[in-house]
Protein backbone atom coordinates (compact mmCIF):
# COMPACT_ATOMS: atom_id res chain seq x y z
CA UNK A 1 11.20 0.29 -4.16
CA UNK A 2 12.80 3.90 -4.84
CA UNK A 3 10.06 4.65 -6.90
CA UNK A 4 7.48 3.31 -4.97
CA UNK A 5 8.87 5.51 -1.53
CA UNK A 6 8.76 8.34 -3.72
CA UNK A 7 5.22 8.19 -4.31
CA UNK A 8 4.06 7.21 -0.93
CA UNK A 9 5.61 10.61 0.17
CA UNK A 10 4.22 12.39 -2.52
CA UNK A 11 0.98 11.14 -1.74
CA UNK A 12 1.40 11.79 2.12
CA UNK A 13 2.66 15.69 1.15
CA UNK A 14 -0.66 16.09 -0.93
CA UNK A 15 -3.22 13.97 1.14
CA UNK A 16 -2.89 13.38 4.63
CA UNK A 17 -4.44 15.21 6.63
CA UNK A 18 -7.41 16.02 3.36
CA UNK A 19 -10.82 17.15 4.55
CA UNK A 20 -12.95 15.81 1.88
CA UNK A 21 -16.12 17.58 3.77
CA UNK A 22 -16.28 19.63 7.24
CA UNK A 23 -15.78 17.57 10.11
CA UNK A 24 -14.22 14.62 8.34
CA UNK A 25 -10.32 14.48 7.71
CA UNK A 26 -8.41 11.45 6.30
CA UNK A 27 -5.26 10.33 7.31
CA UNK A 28 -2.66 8.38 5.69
CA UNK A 29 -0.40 5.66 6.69
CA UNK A 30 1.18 3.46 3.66
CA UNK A 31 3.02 0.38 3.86
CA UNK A 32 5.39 -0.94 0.97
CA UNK A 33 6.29 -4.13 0.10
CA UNK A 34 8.55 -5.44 -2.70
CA UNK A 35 9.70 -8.66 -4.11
CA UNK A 36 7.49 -11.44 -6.77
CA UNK A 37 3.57 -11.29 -6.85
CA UNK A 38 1.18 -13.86 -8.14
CA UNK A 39 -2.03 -12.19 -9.69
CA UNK A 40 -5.75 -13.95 -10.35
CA UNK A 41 -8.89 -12.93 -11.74
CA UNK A 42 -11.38 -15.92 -10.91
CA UNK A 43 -15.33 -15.75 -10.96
CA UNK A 44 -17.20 -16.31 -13.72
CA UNK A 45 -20.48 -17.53 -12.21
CA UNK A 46 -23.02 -14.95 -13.05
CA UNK A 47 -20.64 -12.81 -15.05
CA UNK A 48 -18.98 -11.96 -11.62
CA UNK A 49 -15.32 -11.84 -11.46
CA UNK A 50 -12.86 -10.72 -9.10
CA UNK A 51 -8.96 -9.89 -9.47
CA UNK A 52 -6.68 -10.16 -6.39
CA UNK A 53 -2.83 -10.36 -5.63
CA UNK A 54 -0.89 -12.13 -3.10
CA UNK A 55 2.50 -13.22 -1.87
CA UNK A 56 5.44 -11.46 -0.04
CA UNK A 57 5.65 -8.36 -1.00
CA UNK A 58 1.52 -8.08 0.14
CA UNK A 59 2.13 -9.32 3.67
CA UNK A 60 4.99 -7.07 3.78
CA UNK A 61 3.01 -3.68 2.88
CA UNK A 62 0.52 -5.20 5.52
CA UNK A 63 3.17 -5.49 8.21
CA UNK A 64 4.71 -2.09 7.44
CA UNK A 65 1.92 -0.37 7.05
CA UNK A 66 1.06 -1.24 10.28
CA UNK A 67 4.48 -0.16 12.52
CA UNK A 68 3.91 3.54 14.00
CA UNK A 69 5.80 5.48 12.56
CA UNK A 70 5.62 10.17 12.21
CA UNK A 71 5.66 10.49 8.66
CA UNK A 72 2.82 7.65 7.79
CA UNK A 73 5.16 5.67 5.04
CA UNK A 74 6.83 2.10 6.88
CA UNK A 75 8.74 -0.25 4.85
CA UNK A 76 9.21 -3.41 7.00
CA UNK A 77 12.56 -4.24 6.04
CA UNK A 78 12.43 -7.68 4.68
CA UNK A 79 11.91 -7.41 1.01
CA UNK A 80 14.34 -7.14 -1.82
CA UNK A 81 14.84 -3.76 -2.74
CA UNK A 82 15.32 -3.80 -6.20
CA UNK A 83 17.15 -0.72 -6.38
């Protein structure tokens, strides 16, 4: 989770705020989850696959990434930290 923080507010130092072109500026607001994933890649039909991840740690990023917060990075509280 250390890690993880560390990089969100990296990434919030370098990008928020970015103008990729004039007029349009992108702003950042990260949520962070932690805890046991489960991962799948299913498809096949057509040669069409697709790879996704869910569990606790997902709804948790969604839920913190989602409280208001100054500096864009929310952690939601819940997770095991795994310090």
């Amino acid at each position: 989770m250390l890690r993880a923080s560390a990089c969100c507010i990296d990434l919030l130092a370098r990008l928020n705020n970015y103008s990729p072109v004039p007029g349009v500026v992108l702003q950042l607001h990260i949520g962070v989850g932690a805890g046991t994933i489960s991962s799948f890649c299913v498809g096949g039909y057509e040669g069409k696959w697709e790879y996704f991840i869910s569990g606790e740690p997902i709804e948790q990023a969604r839920a913190a990434q989602r409280q208001p917060t100054t500096t864009g990075c929310g952690y939601d509280g819940s997770g095991e930290l795994g310090l």
